[in-house]
Structure formats: structure tokens, C-alpha cells
PDB file of N, CA and C in Angstrom:
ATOM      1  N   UNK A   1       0.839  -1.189   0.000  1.00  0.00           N
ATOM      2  CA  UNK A   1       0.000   0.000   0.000  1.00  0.00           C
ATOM      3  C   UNK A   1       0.879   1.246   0.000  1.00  0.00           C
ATOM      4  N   UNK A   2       0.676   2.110  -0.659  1.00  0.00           N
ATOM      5  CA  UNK A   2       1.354   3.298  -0.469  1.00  0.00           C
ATOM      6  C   UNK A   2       0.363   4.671  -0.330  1.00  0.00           C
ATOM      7  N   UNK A   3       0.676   5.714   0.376  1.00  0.00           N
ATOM      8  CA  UNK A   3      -0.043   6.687   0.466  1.00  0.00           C
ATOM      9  C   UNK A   3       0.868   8.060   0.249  1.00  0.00           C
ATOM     10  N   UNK A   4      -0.250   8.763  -0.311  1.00  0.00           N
ATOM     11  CA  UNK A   4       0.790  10.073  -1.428  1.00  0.00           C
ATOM     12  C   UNK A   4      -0.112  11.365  -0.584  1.00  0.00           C
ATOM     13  N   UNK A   5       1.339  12.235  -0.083  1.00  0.00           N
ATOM     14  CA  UNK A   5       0.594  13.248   0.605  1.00  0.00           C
ATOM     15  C   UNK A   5       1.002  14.543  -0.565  1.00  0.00           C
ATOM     16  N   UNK A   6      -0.003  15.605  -0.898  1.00  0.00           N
ATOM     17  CA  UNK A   6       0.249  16.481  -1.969  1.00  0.00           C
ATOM     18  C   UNK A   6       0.551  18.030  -0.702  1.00  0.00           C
ATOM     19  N   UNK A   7       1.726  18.857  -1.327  1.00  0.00           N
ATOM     20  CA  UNK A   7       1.619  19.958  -0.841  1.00  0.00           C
ATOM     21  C   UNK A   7       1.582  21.274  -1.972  1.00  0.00           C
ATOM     22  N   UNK A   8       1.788  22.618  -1.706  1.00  0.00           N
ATOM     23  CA  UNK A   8       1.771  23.475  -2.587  1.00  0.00           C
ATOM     24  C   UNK A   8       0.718  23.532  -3.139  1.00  0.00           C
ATOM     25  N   UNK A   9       0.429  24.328  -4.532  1.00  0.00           N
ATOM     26  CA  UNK A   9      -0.939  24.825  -5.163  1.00  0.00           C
ATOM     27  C   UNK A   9      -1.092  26.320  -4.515  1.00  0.00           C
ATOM     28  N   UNK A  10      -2.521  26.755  -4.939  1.00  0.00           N
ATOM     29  CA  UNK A  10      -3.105  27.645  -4.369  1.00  0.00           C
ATOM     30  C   UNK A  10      -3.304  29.201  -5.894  1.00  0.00           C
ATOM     31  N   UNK A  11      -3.264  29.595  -5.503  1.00  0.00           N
ATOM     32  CA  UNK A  11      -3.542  31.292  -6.837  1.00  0.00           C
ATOM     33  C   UNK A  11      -2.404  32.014  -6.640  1.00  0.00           C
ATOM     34  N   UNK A  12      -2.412  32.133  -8.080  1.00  0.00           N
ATOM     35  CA  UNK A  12      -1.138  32.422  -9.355  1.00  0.00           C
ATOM     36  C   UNK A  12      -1.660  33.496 -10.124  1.00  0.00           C
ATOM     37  N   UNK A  13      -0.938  34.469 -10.293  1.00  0.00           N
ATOM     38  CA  UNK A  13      -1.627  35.408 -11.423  1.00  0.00           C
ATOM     39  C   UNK A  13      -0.958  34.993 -12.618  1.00  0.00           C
ATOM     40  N   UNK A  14      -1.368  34.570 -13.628  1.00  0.00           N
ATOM     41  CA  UNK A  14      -0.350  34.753 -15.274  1.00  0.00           C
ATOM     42  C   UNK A  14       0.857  34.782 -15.396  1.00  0.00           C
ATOM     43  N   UNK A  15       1.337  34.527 -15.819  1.00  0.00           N
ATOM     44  CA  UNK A  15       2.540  34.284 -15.717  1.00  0.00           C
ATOM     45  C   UNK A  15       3.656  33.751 -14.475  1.00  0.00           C
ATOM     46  N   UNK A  16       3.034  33.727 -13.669  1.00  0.00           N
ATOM     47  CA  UNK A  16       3.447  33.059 -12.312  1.00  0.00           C
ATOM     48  C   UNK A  16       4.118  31.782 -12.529  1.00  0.00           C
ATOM     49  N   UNK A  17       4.560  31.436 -10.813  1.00  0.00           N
ATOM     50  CA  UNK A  17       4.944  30.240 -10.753  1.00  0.00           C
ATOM     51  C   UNK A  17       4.469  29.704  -9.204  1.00  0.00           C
ATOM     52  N   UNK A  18       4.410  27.916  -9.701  1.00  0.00           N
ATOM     53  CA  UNK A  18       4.020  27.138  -8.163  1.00  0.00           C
ATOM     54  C   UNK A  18       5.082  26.220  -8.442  1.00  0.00           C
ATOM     55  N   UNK A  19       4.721  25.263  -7.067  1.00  0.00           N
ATOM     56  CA  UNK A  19       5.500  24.578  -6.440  1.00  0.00           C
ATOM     57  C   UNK A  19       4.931  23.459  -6.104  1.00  0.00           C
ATOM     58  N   UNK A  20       4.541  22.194  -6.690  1.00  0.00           N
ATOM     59  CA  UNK A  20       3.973  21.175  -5.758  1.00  0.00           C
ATOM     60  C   UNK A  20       5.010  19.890  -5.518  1.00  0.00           C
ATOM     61  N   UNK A  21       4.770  19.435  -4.303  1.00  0.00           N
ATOM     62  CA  UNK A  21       5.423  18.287  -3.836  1.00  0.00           C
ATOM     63  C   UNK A  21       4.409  16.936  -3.691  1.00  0.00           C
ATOM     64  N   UNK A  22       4.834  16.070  -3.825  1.00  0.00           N
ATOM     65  CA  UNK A  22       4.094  14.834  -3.399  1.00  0.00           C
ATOM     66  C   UNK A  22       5.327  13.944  -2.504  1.00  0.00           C
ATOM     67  N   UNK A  23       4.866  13.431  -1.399  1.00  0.00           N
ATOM     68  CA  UNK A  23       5.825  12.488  -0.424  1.00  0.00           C
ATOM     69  C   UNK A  23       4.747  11.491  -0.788  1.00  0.00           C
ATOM     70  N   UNK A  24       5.587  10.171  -0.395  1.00  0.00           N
ATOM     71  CA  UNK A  24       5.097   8.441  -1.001  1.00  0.00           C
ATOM     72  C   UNK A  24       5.882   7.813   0.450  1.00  0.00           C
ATOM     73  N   UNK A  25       4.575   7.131   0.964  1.00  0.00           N
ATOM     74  CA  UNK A  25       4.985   6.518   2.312  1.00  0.00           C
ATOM     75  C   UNK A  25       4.323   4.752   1.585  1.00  0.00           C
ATOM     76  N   UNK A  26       5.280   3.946   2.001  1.00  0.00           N
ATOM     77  CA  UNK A  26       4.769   2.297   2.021  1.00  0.00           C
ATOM     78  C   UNK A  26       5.581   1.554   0.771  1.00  0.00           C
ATOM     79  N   UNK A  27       5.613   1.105   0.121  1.00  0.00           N
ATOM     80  CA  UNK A  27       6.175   0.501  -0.776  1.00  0.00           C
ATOM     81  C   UNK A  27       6.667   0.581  -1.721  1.00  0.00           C
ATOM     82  N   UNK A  28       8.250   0.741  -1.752  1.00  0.00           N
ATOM     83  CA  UNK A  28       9.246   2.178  -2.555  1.00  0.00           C
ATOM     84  C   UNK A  28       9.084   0.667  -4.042  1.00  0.00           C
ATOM     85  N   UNK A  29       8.850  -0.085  -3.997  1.00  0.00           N
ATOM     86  CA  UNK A  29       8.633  -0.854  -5.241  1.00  0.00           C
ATOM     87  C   UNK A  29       7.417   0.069  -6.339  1.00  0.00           C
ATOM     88  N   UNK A  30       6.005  -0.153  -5.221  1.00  0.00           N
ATOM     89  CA  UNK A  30       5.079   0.729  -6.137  1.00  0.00           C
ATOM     90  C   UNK A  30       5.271   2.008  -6.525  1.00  0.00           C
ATOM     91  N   UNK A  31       6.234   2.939  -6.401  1.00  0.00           N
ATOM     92  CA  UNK A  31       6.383   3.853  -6.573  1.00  0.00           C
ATOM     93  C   UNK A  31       7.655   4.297  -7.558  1.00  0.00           C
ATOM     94  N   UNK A  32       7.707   3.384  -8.465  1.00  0.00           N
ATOM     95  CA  UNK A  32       8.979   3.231  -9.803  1.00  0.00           C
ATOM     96  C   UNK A  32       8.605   4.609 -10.401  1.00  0.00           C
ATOM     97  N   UNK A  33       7.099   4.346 -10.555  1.00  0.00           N
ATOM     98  CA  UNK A  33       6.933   5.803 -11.511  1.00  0.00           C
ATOM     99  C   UNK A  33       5.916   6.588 -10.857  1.00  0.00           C
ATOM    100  N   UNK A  34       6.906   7.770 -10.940  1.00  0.00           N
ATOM    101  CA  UNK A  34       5.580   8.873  -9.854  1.00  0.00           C
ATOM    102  C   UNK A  34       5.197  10.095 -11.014  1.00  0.00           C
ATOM    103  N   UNK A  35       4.473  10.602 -10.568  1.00  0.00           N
ATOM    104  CA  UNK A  35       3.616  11.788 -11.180  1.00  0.00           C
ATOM    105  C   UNK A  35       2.620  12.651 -11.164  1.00  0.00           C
ATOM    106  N   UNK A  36       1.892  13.390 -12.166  1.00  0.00           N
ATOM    107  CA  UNK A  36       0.744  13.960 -11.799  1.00  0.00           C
ATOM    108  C   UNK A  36       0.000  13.902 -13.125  1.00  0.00           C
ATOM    109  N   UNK A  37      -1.458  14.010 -12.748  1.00  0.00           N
ATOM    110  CA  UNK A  37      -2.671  14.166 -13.831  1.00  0.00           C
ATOM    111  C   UNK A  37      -3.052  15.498 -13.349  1.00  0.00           C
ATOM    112  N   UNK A  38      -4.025  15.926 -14.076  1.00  0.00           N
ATOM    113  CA  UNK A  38      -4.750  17.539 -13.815  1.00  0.00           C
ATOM    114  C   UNK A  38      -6.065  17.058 -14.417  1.00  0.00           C
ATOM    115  N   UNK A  39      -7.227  17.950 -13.417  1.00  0.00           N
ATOM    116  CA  UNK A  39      -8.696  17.969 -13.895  1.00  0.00           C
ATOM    117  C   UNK A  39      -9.270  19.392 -13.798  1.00  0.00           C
ATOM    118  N   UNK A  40     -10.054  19.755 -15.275  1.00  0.00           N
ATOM    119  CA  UNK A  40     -10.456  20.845 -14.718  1.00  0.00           C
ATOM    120  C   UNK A  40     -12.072  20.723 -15.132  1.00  0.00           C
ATOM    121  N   UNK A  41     -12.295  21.561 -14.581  1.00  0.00           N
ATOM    122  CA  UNK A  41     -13.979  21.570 -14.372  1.00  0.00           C
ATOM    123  C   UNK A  41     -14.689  21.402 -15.196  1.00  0.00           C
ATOM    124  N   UNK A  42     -15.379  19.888 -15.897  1.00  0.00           N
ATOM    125  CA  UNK A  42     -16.251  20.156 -16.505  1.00  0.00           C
ATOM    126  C   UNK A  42     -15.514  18.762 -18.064  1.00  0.00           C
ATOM    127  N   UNK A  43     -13.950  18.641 -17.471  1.00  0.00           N
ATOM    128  CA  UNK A  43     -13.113  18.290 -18.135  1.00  0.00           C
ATOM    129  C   UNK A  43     -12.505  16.440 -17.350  1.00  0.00           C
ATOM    130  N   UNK A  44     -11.953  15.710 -18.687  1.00  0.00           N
ATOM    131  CA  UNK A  44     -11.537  14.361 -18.301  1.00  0.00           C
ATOM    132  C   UNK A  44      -9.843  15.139 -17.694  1.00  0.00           C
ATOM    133  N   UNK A  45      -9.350  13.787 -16.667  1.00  0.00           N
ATOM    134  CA  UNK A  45      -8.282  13.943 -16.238  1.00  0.00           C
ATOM    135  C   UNK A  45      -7.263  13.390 -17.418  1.00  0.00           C
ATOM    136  N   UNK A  46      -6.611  14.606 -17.224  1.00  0.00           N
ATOM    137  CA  UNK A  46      -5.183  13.913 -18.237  1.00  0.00           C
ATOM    138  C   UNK A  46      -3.817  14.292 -17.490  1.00  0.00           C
ATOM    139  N   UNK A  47      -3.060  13.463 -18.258  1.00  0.00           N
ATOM    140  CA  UNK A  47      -1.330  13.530 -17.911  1.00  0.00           C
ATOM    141  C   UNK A  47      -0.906  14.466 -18.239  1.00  0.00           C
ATOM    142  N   UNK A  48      -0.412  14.949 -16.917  1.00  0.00           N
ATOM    143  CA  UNK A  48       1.027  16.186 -17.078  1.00  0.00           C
ATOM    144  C   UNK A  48       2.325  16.169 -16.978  1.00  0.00           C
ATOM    145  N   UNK A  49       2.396  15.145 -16.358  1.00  0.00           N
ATOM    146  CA  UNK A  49       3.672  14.641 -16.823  1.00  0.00           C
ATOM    147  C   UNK A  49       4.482  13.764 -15.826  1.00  0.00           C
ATOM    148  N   UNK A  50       5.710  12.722 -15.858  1.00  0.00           N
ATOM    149  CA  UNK A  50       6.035  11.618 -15.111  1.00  0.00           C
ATOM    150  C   UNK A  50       7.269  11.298 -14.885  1.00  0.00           C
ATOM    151  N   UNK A  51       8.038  10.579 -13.650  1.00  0.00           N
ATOM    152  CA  UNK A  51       8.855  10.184 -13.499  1.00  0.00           C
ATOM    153  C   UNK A  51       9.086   9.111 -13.119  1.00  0.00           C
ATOM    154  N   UNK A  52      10.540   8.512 -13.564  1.00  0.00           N
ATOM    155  CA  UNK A  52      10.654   6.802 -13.840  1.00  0.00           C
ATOM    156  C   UNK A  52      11.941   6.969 -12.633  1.00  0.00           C
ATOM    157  N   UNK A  53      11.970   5.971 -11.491  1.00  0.00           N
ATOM    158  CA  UNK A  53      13.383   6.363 -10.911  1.00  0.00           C
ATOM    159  C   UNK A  53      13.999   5.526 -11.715  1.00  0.00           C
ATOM    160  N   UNK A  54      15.416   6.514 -11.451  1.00  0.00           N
ATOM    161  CA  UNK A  54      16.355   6.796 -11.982  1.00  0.00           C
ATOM    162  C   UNK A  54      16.441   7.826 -12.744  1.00  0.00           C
ATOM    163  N   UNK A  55      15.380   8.769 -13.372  1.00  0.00           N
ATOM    164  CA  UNK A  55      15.458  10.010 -14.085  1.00  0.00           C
ATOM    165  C   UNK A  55      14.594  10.126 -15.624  1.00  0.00           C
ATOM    166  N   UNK A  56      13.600   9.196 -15.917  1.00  0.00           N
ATOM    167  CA  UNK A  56      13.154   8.702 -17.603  1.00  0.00           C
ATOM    168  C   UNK A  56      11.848   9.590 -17.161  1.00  0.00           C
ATOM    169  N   UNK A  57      11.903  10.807 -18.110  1.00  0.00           N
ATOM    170  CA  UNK A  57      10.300  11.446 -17.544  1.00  0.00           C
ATOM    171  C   UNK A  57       9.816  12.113 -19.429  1.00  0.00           C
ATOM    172  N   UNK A  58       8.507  12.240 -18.568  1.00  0.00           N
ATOM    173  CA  UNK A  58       7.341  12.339 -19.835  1.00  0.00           C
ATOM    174  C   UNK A  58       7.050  13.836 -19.587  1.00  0.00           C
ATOM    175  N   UNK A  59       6.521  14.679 -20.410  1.00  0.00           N
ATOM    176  CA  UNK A  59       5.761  16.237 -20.567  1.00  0.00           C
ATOM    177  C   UNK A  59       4.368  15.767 -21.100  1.00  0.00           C
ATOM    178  N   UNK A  60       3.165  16.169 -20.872  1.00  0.00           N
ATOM    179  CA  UNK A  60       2.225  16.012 -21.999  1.00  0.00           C
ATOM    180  C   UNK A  60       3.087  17.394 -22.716  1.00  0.00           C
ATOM    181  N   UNK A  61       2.108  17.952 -24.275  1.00  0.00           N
ATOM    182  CA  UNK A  61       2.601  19.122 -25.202  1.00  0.00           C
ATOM    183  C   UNK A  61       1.858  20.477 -24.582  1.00  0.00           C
ATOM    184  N   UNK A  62       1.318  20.244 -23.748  1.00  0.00           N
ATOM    185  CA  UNK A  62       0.147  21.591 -23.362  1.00  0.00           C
ATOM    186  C   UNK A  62       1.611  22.349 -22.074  1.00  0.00           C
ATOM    187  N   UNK A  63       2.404  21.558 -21.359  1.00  0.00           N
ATOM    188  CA  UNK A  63       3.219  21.833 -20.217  1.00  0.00           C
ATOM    189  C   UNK A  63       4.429  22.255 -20.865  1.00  0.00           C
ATOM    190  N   UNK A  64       4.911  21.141 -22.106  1.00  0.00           N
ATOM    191  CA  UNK A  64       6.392  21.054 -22.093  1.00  0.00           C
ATOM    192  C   UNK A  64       7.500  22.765 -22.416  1.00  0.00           C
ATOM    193  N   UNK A  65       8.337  22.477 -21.718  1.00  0.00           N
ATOM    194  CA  UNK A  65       9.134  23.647 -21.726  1.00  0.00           C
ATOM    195  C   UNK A  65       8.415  24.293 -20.741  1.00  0.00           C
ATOM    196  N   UNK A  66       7.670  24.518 -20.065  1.00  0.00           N
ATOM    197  CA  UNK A  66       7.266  25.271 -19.044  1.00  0.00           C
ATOM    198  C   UNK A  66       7.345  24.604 -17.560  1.00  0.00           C
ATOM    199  N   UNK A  67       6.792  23.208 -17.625  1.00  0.00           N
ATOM    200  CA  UNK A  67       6.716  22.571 -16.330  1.00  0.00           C
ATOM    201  C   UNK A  67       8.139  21.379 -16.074  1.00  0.00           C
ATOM    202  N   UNK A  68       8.362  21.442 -14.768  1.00  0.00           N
ATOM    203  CA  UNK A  68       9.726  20.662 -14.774  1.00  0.00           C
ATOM    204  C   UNK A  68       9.492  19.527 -13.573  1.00  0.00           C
ATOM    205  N   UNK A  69       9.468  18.514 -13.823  1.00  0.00           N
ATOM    206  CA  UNK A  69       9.477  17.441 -12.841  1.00  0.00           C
ATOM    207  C   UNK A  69      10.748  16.792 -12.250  1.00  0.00           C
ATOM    208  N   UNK A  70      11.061  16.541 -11.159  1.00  0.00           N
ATOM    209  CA  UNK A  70      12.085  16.272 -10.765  1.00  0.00           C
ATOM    210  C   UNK A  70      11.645  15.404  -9.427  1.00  0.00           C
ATOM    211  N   UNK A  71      12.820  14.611  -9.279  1.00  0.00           N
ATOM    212  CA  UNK A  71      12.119  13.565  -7.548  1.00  0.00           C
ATOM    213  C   UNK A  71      13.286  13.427  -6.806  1.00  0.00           C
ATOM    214  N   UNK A  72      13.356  12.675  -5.478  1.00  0.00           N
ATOM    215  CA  UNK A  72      14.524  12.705  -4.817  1.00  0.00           C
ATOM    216  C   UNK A  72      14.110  10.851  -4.080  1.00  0.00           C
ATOM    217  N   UNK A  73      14.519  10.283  -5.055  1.00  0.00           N
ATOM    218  CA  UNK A  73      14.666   8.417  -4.901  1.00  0.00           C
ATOM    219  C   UNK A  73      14.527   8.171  -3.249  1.00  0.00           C
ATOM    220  N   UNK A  74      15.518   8.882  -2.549  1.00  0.00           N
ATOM    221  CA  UNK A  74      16.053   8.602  -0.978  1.00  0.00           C
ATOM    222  C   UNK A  74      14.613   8.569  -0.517  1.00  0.00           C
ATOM    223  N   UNK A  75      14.070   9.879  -0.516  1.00  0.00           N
ATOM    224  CA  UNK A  75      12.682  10.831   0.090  1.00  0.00           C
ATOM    225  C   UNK A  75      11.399  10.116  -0.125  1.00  0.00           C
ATOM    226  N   UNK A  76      11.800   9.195  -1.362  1.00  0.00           N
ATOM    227  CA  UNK A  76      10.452   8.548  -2.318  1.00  0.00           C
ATOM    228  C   UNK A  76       9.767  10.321  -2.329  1.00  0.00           C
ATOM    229  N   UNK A  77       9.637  11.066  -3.156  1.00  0.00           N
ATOM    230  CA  UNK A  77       8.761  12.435  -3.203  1.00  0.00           C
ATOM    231  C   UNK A  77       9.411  12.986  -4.200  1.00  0.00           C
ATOM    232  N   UNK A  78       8.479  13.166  -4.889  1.00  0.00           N
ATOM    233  CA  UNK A  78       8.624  14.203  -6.397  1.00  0.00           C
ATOM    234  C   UNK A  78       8.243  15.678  -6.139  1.00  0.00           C
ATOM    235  N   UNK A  79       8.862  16.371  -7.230  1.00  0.00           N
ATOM    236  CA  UNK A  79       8.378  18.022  -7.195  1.00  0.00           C
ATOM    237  C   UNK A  79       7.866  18.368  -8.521  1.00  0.00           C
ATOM    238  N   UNK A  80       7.054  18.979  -8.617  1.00  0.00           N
ATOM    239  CA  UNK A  80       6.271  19.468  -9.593  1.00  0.00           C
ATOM    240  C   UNK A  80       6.613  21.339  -9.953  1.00  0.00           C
ATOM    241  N   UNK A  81       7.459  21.881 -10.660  1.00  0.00           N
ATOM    242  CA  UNK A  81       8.197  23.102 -10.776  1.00  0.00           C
ATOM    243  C   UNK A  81       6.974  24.019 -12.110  1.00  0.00           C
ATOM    244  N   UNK A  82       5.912  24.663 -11.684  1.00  0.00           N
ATOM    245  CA  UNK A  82       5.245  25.385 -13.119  1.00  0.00           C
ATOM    246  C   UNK A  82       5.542  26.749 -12.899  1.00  0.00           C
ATOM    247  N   UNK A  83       6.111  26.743 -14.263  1.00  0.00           N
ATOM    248  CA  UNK A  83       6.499  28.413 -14.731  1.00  0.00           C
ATOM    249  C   UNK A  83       5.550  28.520 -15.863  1.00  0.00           C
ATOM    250  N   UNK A  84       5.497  29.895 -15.885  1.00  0.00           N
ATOM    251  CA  UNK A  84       4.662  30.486 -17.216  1.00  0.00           C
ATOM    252  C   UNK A  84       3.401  30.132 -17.264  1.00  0.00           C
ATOM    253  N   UNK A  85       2.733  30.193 -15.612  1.00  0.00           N
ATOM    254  CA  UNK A  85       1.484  29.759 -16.168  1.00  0.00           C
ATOM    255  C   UNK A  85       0.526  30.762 -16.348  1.00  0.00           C
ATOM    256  N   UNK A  86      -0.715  29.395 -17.090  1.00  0.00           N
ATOM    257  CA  UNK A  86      -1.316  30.364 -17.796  1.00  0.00           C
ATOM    258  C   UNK A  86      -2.991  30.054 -17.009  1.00  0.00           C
ATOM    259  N   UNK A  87      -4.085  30.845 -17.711  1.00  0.00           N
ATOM    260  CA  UNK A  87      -5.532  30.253 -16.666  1.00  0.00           C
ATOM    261  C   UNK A  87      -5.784  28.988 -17.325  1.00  0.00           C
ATOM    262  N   UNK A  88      -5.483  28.759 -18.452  1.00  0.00           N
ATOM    263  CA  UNK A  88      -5.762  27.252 -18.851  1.00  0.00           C
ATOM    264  C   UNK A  88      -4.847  26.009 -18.158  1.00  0.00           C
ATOM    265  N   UNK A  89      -4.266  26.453 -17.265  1.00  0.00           N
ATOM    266  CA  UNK A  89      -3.276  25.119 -16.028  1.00  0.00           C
ATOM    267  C   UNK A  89      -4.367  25.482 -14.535  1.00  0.00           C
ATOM    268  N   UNK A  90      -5.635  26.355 -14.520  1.00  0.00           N
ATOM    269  CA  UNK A  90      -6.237  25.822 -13.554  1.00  0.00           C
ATOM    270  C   UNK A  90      -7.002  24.603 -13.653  1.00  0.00           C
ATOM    271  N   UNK A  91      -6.903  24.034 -12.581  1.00  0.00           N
ATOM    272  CA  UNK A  91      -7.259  22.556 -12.379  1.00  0.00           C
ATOM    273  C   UNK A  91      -7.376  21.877 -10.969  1.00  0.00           C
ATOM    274  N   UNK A  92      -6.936  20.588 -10.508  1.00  0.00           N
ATOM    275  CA  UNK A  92      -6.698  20.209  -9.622  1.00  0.00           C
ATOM    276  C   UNK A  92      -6.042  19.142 -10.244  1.00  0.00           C
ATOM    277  N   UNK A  93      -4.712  19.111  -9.261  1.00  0.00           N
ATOM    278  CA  UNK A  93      -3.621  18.152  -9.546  1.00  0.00           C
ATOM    279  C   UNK A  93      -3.383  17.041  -8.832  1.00  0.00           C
ATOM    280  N   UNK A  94      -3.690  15.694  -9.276  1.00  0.00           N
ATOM    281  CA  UNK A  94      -3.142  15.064  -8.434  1.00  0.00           C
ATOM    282  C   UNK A  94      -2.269  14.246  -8.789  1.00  0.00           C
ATOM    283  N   UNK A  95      -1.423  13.550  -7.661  1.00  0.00           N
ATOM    284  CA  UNK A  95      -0.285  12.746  -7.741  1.00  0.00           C
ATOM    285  C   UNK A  95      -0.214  11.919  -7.795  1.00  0.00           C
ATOM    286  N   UNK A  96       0.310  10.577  -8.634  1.00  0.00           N
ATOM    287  CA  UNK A  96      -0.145   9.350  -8.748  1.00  0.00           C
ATOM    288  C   UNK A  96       1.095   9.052  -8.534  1.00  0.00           C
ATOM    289  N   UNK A  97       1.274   7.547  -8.314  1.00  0.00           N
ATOM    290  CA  UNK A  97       2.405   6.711  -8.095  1.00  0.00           C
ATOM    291  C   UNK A  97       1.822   5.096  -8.577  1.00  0.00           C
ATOM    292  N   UNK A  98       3.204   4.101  -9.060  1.00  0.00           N
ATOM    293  CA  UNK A  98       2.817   2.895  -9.983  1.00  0.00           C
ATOM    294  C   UNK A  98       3.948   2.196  -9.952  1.00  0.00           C
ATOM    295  N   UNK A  99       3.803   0.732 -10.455  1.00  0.00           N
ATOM    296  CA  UNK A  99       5.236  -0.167 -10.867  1.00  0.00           C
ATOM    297  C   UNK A  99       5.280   0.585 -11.979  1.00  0.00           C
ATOM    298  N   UNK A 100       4.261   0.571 -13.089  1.00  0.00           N
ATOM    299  CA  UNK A 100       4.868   0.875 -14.315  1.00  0.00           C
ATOM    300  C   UNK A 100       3.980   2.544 -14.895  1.00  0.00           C
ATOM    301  N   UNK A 101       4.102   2.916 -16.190  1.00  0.00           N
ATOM    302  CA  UNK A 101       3.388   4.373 -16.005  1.00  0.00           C
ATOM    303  C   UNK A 101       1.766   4.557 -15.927  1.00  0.00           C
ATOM    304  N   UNK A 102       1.146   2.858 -15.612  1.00  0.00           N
ATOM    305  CA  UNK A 102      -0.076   3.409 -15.231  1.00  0.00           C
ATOM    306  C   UNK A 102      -0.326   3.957 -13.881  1.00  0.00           C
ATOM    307  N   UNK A 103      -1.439   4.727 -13.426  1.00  0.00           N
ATOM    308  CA  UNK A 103      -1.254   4.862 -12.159  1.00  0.00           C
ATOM    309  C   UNK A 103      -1.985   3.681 -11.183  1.00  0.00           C
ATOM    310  N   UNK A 104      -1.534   3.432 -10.067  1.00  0.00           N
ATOM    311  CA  UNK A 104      -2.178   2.627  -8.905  1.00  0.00           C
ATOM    312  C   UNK A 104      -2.569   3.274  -7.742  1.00  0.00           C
ATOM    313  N   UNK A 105      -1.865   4.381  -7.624  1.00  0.00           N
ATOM    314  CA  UNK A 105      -2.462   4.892  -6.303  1.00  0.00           C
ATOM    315  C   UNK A 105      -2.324   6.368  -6.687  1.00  0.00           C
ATOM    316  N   UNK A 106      -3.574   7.245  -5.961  1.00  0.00           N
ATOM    317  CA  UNK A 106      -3.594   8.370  -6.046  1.00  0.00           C
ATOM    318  C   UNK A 106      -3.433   9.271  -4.706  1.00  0.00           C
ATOM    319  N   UNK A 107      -3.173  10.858  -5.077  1.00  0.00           N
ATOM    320  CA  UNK A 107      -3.086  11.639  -3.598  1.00  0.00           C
ATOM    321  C   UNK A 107      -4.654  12.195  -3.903  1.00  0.00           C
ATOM    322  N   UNK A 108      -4.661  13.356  -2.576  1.00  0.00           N
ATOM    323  CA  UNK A 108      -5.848  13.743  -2.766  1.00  0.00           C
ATOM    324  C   UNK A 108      -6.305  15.074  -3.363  1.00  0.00           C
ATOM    325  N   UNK A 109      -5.222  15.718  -4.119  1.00  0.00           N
ATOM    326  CA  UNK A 109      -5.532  16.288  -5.303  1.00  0.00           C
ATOM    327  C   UNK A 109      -5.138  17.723  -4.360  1.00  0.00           C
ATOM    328  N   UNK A 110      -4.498  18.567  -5.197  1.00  0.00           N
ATOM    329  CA  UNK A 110      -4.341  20.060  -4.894  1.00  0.00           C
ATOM    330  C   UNK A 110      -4.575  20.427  -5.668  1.00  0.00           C
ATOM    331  N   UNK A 111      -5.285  22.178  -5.269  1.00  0.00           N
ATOM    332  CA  UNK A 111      -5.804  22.763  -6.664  1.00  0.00           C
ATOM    333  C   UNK A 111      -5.065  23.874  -6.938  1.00  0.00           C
ATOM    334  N   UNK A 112      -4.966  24.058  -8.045  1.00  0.00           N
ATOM    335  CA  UNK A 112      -4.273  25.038  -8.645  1.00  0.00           C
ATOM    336  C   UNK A 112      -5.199  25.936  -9.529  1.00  0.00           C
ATOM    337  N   UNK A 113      -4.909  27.738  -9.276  1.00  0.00           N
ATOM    338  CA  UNK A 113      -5.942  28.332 -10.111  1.00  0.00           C
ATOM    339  C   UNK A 113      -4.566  29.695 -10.404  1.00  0.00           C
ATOM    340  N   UNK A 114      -5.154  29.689 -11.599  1.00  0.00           N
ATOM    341  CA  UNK A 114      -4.308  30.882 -12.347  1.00  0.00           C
ATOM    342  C   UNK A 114      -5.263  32.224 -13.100  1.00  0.00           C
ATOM    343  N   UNK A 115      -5.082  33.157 -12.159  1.00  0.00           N
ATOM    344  CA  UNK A 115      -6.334  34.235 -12.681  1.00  0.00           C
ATOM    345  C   UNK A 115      -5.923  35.353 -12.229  1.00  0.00           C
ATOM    346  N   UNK A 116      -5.877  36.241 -12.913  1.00  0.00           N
ATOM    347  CA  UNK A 116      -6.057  37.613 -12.327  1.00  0.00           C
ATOM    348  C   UNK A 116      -6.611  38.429 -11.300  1.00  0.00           C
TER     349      UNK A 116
END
């Protein structure tokens, strides 16, 4: 079993930047590949992007060059780095963790809003 605690989020004006973390407590096996999806209102959840330990990571095209994922193996906990955002990255983010890049376990979602 593993459980994913989410921190950071909250309101961003345009062009801004956040910060989210996810920590992974229980079984550093299930947690090969960590990451996040985003939902926004009204909208299906999709991938924003992922990490493989050892360093093998994914962008969806809506993030890339703007958002930077990075993790720390020891910590089991990833960071989620968004620059340049825009109101179309409000959502709610959550953090998934897996053996492989589907997800198996989820956090309980932080929201993120980008508005003036």
C-alpha cells in the first residue's frame, strides 16, 4: 500500500509560478513511476507529466518547456516546478504513483488556479 501526501498549489496570477510536492509513504517498489494528472472543471483527467526512478520522464505538449518534474529516490517524493502559467493550467492536480506508467495509487488532489 502506499499513500501520497500532496503539498503546494493555491492562486497564481499569469505568468506566475508554483511549487507542488508529493511524499510516497509504504512501498518504494510501487512507486517506480511517480507523477501527476490535472482535472479541470467540466473536463476528463489527463497527464502532465512523469517520473521513472532513476530520471526517464514524460511532458504532456500543453506543459512542455514550461513545467519541470524532478524527484529525490532517498525521500520517495517528487516536485512538480510550473512556470509560465497560464488560466488554462487551472485545475486540480493530483499525484499518482505505480510499478509501471499506469497509475495505482492516487493523492488527494491540490488545486491550482491561475487568474487575475
Amino acid at each position: 500500500q502506499v499513500q501520497l501526501v500532496e503539498s503546494g498549489g493555491g492562486l497564481v496570477q499569469p505568468g506566475g509560478s508554483l511549487r507542488l510536492s508529493c511524499a510516497a509513504s509504504g512501498s518504494i517498489f510501487s512507486t517506480n513511476v511517480m507523477g501527476w494528472y490535472r482535472q479541470a472543471p467540466g473536463k476528463k483527467r489527463e497527464l502532465v507529466t512523469s517520473i521513472k526512478r532513476g530520471g526517464n520522464t514524460n511532458y504532456s505538449d500543453a506543459v512542455k518547456g514550461r513545467f519541470t518534474i524532478s524527484r529525490e529516490d532517498a525521500a520517495n517524493t517528487v516536485h512538480l516546478q510550473m512556470n509560465g502559467l497560464k488560466p488554462g493550467d487551472t485545475a486540480v492536480y493530483y499525484c499518482f504513483a505505480g510499478i509501471t506508467w499506469t497509475p495505482a495509487y492516487w493523492g488527494q488532489g491540490t488545486q491550482v488556479t491561475v487568474s487575475s
